[in-house]
N, C-alpha and C. Protein backbone atom coordinates (compact mmCIF):
# COMPACT_ATOMS: atom_id res chain seq x y z
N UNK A 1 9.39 18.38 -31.16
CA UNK A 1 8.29 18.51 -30.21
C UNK A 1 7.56 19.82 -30.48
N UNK A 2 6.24 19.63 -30.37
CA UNK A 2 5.29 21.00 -30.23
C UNK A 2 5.84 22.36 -29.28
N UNK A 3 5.79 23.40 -29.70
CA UNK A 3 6.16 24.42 -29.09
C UNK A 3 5.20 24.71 -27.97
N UNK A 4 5.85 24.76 -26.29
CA UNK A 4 5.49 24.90 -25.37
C UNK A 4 5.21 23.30 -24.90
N UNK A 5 5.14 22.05 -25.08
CA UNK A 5 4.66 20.77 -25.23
C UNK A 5 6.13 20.02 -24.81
N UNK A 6 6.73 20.15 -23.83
CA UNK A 6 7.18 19.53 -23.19
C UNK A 6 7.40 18.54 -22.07
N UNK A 7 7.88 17.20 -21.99
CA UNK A 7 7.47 16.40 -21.18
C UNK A 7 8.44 17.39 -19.58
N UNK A 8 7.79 16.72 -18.69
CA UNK A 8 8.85 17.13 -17.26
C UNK A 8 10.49 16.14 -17.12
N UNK A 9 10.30 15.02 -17.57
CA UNK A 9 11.11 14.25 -17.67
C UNK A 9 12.49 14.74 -18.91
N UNK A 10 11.74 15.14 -19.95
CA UNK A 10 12.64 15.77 -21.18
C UNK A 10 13.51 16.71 -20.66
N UNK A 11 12.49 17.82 -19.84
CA UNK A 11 13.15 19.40 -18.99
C UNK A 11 14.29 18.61 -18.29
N UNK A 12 14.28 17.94 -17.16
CA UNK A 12 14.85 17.66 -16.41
C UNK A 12 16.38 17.06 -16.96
N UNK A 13 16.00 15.89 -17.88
CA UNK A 13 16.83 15.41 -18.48
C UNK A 13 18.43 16.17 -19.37
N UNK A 14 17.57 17.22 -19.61
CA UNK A 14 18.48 18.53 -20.45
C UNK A 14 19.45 19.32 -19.12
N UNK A 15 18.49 19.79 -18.00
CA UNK A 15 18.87 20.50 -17.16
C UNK A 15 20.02 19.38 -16.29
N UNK A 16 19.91 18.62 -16.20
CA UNK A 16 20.70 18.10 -15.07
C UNK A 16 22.12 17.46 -16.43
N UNK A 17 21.45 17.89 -17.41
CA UNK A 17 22.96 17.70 -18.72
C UNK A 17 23.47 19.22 -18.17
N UNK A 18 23.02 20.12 -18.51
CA UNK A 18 23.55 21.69 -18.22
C UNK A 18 24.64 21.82 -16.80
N UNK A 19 23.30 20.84 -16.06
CA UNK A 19 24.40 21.18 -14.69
C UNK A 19 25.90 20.31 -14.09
N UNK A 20 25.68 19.06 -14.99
CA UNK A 20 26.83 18.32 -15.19
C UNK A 20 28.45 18.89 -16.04
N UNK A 21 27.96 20.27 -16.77
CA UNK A 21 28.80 21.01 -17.16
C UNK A 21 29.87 19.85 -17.99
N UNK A 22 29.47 19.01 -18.86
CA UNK A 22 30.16 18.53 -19.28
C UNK A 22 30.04 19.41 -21.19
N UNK A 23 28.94 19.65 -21.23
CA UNK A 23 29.01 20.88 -22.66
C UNK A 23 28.12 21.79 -22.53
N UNK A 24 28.63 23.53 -23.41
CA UNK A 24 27.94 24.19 -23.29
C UNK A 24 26.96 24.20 -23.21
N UNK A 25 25.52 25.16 -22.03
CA UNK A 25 24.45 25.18 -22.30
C UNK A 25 23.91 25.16 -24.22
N UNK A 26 24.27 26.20 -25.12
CA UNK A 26 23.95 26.56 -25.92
C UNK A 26 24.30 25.43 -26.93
N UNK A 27 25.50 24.79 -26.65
CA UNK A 27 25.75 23.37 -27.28
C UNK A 27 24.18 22.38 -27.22
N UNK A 28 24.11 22.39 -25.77
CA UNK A 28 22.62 21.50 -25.54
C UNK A 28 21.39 22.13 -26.55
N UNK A 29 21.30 23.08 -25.86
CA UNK A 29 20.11 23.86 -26.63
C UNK A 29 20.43 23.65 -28.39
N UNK A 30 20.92 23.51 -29.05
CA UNK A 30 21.21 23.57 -30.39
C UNK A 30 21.01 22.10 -30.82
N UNK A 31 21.47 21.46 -30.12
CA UNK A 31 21.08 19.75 -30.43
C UNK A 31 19.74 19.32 -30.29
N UNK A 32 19.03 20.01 -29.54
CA UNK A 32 17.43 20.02 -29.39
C UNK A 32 16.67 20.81 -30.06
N UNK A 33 17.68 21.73 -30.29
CA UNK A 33 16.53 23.04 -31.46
C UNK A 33 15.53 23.70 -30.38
N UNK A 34 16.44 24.10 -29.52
CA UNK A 34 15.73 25.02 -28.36
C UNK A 34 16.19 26.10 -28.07
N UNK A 35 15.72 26.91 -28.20
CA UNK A 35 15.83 28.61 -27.66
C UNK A 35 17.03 28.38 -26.05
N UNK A 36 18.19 28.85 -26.16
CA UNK A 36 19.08 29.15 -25.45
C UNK A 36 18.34 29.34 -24.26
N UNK A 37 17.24 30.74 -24.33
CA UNK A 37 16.86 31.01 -22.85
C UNK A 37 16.02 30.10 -22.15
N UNK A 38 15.25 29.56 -23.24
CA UNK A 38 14.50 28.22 -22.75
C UNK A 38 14.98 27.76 -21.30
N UNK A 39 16.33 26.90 -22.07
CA UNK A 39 16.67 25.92 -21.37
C UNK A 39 17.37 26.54 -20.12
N UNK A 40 17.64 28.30 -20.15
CA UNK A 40 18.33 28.59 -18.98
C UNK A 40 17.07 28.79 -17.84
N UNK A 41 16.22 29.07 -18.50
CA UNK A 41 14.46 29.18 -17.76
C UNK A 41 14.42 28.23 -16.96
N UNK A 42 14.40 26.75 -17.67
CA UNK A 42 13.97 25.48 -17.31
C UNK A 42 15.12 25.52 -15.81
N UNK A 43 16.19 25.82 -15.97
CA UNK A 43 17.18 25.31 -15.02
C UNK A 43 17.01 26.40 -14.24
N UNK A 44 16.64 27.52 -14.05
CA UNK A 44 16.32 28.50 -12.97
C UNK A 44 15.40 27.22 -12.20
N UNK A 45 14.33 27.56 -12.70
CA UNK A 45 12.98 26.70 -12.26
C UNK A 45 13.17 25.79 -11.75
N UNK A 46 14.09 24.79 -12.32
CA UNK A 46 14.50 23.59 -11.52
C UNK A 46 15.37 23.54 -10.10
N UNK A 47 16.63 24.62 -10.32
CA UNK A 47 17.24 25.07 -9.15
C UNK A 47 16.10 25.43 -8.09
N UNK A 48 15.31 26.59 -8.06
CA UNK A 48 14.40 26.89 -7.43
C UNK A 48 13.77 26.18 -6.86
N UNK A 49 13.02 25.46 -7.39
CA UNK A 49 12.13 24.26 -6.90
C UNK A 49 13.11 23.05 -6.23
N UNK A 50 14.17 22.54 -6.02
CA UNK A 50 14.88 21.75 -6.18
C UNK A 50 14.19 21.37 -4.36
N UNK A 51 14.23 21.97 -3.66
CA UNK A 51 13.83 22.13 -2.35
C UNK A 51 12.85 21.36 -2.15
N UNK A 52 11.70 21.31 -2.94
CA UNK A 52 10.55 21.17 -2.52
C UNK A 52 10.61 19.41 -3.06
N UNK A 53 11.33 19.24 -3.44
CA UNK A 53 11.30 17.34 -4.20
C UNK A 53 11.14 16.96 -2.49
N UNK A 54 12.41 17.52 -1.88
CA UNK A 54 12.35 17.11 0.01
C UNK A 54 11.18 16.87 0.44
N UNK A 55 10.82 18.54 0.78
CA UNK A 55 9.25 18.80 1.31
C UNK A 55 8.20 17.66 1.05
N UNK A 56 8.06 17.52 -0.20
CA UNK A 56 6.89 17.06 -0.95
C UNK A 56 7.19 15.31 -0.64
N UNK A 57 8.03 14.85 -0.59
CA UNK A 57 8.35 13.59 -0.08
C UNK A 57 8.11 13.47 1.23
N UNK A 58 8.62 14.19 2.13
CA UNK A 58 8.24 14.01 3.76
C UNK A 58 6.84 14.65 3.93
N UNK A 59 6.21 15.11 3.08
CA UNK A 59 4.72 15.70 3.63
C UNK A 59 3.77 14.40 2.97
N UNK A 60 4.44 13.70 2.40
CA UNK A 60 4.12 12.51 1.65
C UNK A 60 4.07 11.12 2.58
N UNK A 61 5.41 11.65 2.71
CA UNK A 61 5.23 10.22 4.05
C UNK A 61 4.89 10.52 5.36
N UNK A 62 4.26 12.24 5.92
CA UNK A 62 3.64 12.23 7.03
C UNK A 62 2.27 11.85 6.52
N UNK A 63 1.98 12.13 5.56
CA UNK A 63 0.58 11.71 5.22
C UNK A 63 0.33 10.57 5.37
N UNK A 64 0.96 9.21 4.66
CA UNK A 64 1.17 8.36 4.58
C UNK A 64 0.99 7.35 6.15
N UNK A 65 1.99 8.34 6.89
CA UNK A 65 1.79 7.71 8.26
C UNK A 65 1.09 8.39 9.14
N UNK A 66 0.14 9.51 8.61
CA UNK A 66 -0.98 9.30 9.43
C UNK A 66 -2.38 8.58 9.31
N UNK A 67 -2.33 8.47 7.40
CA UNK A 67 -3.30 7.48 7.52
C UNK A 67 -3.09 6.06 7.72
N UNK A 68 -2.04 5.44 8.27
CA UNK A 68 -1.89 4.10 8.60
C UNK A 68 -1.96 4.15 10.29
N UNK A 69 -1.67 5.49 10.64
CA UNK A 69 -2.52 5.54 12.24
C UNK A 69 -3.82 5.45 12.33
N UNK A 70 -4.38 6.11 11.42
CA UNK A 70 -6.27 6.36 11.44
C UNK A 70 -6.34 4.72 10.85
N UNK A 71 -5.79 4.13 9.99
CA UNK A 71 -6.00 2.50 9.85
C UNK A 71 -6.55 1.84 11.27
N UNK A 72 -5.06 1.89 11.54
CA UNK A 72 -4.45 0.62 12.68
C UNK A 72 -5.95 1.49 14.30
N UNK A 73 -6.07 2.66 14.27
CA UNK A 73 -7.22 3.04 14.80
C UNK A 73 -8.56 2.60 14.78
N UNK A 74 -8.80 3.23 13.46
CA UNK A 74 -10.00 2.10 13.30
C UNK A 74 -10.20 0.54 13.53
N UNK A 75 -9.20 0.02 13.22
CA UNK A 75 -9.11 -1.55 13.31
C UNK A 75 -8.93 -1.79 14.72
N UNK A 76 -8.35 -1.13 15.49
CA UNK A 76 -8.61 -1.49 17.22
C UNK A 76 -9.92 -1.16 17.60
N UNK A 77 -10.76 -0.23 16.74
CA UNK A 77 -11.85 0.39 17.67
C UNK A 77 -13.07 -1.53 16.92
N UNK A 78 -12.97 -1.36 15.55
CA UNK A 78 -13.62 -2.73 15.58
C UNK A 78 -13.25 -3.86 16.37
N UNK A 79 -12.07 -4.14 16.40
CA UNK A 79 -11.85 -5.07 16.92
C UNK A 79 -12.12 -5.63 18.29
N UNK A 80 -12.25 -4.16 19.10
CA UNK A 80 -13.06 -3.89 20.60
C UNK A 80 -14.58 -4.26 20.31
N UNK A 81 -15.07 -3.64 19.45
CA UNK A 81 -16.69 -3.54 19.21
C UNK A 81 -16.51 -5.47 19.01
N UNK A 82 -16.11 -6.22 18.37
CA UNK A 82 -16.22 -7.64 17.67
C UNK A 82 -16.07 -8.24 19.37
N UNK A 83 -15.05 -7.85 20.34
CA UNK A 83 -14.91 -8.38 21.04
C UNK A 83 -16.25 -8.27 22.39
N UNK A 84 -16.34 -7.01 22.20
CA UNK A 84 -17.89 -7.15 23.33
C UNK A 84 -18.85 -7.76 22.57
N UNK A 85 -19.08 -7.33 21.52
CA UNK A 85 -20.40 -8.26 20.89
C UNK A 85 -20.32 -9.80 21.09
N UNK A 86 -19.22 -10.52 21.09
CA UNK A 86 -18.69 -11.37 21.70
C UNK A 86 -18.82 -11.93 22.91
N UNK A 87 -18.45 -10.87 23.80
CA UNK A 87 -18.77 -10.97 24.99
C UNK A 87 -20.68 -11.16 25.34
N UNK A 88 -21.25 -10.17 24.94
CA UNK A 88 -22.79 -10.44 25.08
C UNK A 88 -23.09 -11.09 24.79
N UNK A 89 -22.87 -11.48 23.46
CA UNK A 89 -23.20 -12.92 23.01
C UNK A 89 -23.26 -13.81 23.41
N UNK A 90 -22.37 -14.61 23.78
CA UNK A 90 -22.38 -15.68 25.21
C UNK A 90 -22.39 -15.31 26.44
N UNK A 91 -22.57 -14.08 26.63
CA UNK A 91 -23.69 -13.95 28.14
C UNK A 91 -25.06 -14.50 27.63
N UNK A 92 -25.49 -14.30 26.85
CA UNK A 92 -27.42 -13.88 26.54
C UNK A 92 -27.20 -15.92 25.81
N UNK A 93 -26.33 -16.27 25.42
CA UNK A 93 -26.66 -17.84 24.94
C UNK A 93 -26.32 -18.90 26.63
N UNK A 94 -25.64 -17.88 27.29
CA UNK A 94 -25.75 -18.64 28.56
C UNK A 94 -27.02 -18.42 29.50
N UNK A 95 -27.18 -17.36 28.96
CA UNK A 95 -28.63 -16.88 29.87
C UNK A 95 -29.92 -18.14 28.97
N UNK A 96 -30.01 -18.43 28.00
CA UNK A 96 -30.95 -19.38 27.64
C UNK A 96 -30.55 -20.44 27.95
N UNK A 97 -29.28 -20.92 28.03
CA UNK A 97 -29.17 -22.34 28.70
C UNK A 97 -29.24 -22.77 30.09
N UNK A 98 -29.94 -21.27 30.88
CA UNK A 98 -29.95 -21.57 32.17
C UNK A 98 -31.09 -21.43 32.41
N UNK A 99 -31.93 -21.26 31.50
CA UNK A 99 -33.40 -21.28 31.74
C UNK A 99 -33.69 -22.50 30.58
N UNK A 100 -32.83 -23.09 30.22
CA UNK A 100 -33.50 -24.77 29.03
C UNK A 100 -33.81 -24.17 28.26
N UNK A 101 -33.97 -23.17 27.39
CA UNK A 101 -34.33 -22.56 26.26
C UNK A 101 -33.12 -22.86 25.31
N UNK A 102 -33.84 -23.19 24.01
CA UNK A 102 -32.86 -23.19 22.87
C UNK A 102 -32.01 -21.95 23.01
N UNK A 103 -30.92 -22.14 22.04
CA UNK A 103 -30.39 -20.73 21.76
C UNK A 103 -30.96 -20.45 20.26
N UNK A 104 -31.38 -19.24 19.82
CA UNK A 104 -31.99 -18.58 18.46
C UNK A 104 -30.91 -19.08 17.70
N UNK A 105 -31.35 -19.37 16.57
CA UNK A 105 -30.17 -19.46 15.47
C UNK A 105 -30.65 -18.27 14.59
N UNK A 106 -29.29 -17.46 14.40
CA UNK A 106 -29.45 -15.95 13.39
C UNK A 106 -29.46 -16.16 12.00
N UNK A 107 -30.02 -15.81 11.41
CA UNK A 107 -29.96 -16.23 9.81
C UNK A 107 -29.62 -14.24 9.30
N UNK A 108 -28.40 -14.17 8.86
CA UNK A 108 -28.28 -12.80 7.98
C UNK A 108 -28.87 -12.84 7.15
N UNK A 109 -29.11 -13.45 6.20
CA UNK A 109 -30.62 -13.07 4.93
C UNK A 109 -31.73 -12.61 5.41
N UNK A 110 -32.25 -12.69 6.65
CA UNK A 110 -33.46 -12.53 7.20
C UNK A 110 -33.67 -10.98 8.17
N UNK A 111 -31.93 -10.78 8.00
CA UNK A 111 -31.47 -9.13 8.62
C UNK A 111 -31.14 -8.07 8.20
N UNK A 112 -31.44 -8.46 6.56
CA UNK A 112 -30.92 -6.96 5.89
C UNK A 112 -31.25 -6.13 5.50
């Protein structure tokens, strides 16, 4: 691999070999043709961060479930609006059938 050109998956893959302590770090590092400190770098970094996989998942799924509140929100607020328009609607087609007047027929091509 290119120097500095590492996948995240590769890092990880090495580091969680290191931390399984089944062979020396420097064993690892030598089978990859990687600088010893490299790979002790990579596993600082990873320890460190290890926290935030949590975080970043639950700030993930508050996100997640607040935009399926602002969804299910919106979709009640139309669904109110569909239902009065509804409602007027057959007030104003009852209001012409009580005066014998046709009711209008709407054509959407003719409304846009």
């Amino acid at each position: 691999m290119p120097r500095g050109k590492y996948a995240p998956e590769f890092k990880t893959k090495l580091v969680l070999e290191v931390l399984r302590g089944e062979r020396e770090l420097g064993a690892i590092a030598a089978e990859h043709n990687l600088n010893p400190n490299m790979l002790r770098n990579w596993k600082a970094e990873f320890l460190e961060h290890a926290s935030s996989v949590f975080e970043e998942r639950g700030k993930a799924e508050r996100e997640a479930k607040r935009k399926e509140a602002a969804v299910k929100k919106e979709r009640d607020k139309m669904l109110k609006t569909i239902g009065q328009l509804t409602i007027e609607r057959n007030f104003l087609q009852d209001c012409f059938r009580a005066v014998g007047q046709p009711i209008p027929e709407f054509d959407p091509e003719k409304h846009l």
